[in-house]
Protein backbone atom coordinates (compact mmCIF):
# COMPACT_ATOMS: atom_id res chain seq x y z
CA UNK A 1 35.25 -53.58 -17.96
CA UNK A 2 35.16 -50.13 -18.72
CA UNK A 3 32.68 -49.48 -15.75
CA UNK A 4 35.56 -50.53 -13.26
CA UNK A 5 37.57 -47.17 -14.23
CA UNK A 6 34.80 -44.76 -13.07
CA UNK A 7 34.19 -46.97 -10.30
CA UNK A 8 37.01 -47.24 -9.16
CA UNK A 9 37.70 -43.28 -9.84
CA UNK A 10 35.11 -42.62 -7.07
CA UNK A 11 36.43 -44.74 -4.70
CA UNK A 12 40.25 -42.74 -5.14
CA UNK A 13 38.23 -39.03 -4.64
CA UNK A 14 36.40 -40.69 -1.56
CA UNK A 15 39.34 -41.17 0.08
CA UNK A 16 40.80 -38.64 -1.03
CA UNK A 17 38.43 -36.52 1.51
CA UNK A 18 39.31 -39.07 3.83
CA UNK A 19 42.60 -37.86 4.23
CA UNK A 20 42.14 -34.49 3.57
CA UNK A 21 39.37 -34.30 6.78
CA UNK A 22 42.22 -36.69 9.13
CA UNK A 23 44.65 -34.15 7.84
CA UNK A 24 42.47 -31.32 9.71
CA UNK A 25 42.00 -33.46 12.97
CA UNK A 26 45.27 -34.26 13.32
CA UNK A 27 46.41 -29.83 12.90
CA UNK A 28 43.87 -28.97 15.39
CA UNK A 29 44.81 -31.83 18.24
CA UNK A 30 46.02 -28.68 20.53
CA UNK A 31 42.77 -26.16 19.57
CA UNK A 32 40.79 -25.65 22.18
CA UNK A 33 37.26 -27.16 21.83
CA UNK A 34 37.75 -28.51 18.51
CA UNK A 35 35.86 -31.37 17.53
CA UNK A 36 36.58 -33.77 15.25
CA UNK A 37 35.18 -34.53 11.70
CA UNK A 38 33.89 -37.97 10.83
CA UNK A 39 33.26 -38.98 7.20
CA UNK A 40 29.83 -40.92 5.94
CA UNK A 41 29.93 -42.79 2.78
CA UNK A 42 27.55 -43.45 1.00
CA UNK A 43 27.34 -46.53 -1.92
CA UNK A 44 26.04 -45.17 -5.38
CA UNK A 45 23.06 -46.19 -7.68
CA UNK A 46 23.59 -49.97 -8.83
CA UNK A 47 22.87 -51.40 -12.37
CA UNK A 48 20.24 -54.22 -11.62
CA UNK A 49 21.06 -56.97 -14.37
CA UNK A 50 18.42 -59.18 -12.46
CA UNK A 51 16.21 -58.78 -9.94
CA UNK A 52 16.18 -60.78 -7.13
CA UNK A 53 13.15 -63.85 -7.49
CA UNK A 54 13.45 -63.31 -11.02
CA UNK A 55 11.88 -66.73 -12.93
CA UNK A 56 14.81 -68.86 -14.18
CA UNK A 57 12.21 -71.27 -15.61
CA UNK A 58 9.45 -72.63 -15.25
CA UNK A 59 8.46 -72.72 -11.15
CA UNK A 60 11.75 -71.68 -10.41
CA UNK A 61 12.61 -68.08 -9.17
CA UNK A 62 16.08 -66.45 -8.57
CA UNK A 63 16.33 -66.61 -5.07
CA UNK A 64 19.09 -63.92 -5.65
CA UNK A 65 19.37 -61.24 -8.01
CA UNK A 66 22.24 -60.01 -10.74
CA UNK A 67 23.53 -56.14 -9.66
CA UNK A 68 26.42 -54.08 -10.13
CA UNK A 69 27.54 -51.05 -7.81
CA UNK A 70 28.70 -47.51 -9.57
CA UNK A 71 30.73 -47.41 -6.73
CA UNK A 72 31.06 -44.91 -3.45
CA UNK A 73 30.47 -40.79 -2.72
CA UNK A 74 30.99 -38.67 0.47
CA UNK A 75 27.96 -38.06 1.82
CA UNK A 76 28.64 -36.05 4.70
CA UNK A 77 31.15 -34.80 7.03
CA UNK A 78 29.86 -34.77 10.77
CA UNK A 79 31.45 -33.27 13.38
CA UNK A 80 31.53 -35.89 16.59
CA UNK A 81 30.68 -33.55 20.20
CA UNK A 82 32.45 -36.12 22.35
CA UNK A 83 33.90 -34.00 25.41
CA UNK A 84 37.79 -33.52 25.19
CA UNK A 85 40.29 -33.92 27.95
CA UNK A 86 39.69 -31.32 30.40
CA UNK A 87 43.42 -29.38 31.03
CA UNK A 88 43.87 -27.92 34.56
CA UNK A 89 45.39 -24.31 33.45
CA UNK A 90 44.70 -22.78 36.79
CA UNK A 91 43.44 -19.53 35.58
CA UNK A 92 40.70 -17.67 36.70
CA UNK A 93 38.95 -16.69 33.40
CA UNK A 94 39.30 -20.20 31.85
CA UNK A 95 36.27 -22.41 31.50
CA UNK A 96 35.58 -25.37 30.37
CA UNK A 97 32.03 -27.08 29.79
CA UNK A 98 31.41 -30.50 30.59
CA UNK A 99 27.98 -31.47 29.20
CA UNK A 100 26.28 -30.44 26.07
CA UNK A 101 26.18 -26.24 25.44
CA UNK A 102 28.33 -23.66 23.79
CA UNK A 103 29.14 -20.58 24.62
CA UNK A 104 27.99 -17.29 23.29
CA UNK A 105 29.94 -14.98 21.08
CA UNK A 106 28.20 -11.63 19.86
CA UNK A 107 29.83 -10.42 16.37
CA UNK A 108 30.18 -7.30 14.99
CA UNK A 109 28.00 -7.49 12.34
CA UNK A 110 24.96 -8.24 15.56
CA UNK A 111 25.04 -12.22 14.91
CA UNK A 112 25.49 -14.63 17.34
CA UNK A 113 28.20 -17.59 16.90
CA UNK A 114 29.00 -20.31 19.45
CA UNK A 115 32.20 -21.77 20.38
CA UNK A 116 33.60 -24.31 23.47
CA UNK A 117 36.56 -22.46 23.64
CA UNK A 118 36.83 -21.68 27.15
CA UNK A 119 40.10 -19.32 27.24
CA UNK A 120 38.32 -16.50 27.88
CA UNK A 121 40.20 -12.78 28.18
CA UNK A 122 39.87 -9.47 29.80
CA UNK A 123 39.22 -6.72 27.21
CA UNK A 124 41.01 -3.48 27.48
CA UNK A 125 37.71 -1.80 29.22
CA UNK A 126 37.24 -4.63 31.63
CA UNK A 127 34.74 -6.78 29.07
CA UNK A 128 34.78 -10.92 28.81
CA UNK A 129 36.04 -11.39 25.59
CA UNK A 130 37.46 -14.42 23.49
CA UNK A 131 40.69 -14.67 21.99
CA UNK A 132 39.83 -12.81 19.09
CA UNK A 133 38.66 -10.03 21.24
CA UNK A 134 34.90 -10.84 20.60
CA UNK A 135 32.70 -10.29 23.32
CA UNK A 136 30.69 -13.17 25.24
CA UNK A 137 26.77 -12.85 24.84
CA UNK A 138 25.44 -11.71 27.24
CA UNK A 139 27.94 -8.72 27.52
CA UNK A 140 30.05 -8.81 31.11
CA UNK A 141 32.30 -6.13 32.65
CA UNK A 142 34.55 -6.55 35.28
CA UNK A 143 35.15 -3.32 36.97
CA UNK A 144 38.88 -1.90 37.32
CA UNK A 145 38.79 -1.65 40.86
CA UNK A 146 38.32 -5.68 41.20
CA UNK A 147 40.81 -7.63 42.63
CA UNK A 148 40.14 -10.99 42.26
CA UNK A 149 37.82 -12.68 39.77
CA UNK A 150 36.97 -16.16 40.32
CA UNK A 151 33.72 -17.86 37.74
CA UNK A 152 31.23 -20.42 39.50
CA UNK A 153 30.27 -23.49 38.32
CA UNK A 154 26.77 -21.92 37.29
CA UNK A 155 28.59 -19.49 35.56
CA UNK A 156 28.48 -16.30 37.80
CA UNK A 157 31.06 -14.43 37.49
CA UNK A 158 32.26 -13.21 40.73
CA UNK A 159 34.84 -10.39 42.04
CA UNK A 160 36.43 -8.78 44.92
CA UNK A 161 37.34 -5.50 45.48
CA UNK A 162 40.16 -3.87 46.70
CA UNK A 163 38.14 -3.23 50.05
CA UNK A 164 37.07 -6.85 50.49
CA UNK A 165 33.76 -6.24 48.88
CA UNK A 166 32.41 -9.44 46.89
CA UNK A 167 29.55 -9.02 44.28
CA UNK A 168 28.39 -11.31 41.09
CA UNK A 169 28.56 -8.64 38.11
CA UNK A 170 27.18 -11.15 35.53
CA UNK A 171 26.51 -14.70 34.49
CA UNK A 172 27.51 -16.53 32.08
CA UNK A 173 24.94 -18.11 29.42
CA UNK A 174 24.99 -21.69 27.70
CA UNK A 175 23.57 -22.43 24.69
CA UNK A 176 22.59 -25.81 23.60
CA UNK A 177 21.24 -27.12 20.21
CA UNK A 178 18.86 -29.81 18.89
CA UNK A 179 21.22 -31.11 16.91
CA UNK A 180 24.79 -29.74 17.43
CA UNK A 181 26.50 -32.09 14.57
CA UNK A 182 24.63 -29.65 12.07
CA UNK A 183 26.32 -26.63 13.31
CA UNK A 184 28.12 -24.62 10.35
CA UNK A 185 31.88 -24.17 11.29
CA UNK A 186 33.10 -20.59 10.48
CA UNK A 187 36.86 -20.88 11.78
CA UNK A 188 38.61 -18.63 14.58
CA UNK A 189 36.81 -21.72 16.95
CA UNK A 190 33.35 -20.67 16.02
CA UNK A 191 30.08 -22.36 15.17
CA UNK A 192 26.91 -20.79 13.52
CA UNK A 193 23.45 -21.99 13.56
CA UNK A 194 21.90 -23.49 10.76
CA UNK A 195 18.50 -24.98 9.33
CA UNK A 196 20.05 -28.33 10.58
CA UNK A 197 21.16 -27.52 14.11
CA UNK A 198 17.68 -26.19 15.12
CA UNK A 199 16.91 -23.28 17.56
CA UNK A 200 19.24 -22.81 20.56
CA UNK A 201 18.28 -23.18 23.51
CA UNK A 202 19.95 -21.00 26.22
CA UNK A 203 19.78 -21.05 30.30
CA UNK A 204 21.67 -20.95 33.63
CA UNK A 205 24.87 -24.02 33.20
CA UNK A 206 24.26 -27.12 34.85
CA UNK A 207 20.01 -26.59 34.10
CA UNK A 208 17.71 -27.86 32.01
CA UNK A 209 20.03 -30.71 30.06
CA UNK A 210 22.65 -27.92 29.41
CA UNK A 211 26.15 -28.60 30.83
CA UNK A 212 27.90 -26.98 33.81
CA UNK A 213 30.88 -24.91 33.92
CA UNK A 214 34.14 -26.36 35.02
CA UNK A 215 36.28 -23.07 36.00
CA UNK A 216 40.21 -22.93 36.18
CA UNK A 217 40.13 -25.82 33.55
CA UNK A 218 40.30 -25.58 29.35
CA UNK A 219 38.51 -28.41 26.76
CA UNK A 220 41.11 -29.59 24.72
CA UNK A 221 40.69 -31.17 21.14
CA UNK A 222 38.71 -34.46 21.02
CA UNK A 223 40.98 -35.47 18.34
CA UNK A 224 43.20 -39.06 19.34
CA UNK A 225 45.93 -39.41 17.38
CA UNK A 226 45.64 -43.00 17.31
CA UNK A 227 42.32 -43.06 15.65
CA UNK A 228 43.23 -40.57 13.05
CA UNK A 229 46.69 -42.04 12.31
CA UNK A 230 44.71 -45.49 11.84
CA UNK A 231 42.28 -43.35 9.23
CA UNK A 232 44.86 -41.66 7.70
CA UNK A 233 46.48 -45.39 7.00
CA UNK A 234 43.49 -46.68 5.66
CA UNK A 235 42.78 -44.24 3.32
CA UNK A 236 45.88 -44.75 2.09
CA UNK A 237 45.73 -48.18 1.63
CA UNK A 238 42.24 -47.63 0.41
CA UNK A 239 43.40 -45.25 -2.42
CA UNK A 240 46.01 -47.31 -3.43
CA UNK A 241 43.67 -50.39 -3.95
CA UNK A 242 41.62 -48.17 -5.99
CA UNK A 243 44.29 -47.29 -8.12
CA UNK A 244 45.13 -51.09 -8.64
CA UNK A 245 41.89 -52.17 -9.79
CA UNK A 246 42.43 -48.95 -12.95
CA UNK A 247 45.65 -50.85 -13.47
CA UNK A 248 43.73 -54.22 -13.76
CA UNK A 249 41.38 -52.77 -16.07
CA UNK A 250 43.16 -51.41 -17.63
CA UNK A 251 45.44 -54.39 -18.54
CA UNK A 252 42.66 -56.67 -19.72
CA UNK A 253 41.02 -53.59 -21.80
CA UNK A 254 45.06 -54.13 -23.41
CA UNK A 255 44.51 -57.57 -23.50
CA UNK A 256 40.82 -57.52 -24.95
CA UNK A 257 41.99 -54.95 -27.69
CA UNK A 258 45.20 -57.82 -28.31
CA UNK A 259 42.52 -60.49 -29.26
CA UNK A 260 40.29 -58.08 -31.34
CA UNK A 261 43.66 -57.70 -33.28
CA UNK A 262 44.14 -61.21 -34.22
């Protein structure tokens, strides 16, 4: 009986991260690239009473066993690369990736993070930066004297002068990853490489398995509402369950401890 109280204290703190990883969906719905966050449970060790074609008697075997669960734990939270809605903003220096890669983002301590965040800027000495104001890897300077930028689908980034002259004066790198789900998230939209999300691999967009560029568009958040509202719900209901079963032990522990008495 008493088992049933840690038991069922795992399953409340389970769902507790439940909630608290629908809770960060549902904030970023309107970030730009953000993907959402799935959570993997995972049952815990079980206390084998019998095993399974145990001998009853003589000739005769189990053909079940006797076991009890210790109950659940969070094993992992995985981030789910499903492409968001693509948003037509229009302007020139937004991008948006269809496909599997990542942008690059060179830091100033000399590392390299990786973000779909496509709402790219113009720095204050003509560089492609993000909205933080770090600069996309590899570097790329549009000169003052352009006039119109316009990024292809390959990710060249192309201008015009005032005098009509046209020239490409960079292009734009993907990056894609073994296994982007292991990706380490490090806020401000960014991702860093881990032991678990394996080497990058970078080319030209639209080569090699990496995705193309969609200019004049922005990735919103993966995130549907419905899904996460339907999470967030069961959780709920999930934790509350939990709770009831303490209450139920906790009332025949009372009851047990009544007989004892007598």
């Amino acid at each position: 009986m008493l088992r049933a109280f840690s038991t069922a204290a795992t399953g409340m703190t389970a769902q507790q991260v439940m909630v608290d990883v629908t809770a960060n969906n549902l904030a970023n719905i309107n970030t730009n690239g953000f993907k959402r966050s799935q959570v993997d449970f995972q049952d815990l060790l079980y206390i084998k009473m019998r095993e399974p074609g145990t001998e009853v008697s003589s000739g005769i075997k189990s053909p079940t066993g006797m076991e009890i669960g210790s109950g659940v734990r969070v094993a992992s939270t995985v981030k789910v690369f499903g492409t968001g809605e693509l948003m037509n903003t229009g302007r020139n220096l937004d991008v948006a990736i269809t496909g599997d890669g990542f942008l690059q983002v060179s830091m100033p301590d000399g590392s390299t993070k990786y973000t779909r965040d496509g709402a790219l800027q113009q720095g204050a000495n003509g560089e492609l930066v993000t909205t933080s104001g770090y600069f996309i890897e590899p570097a790329i300077t549009i000169p003052t004297d352009a006039v119109a930028v316009n990024i292809g689908t390959d990710g060249g980034v192309n201008i015009t002068t005032a005098s009509g002259t046209q020239s490409v004066v960079g292009n734009i790198q993907l990056a894609r990853f073994p296994n982007p789900s292991g990706l380490s998230s490090e806020g401000d939209n960014l991702l860093a490489e881990s032991e678990a999300s394996g080497t990058p691999t970078t080319g030209t967009p639209g080569e090699n398995g990496i995705g193309s560029i969609q200019p004049g568009f922005l990735e919103k958040s993966n995130v549907q509402m419905i899904t996460e509202l339907i999470n967030l719900i069961t959780a709920q209901r999930a934790y509350e369950t939990n709770s009831r079963a303490i209450r139920a032990a906790d009332e025949m522990l009372r009851k047990a401890i009544q007989i004892a008495r007598f």
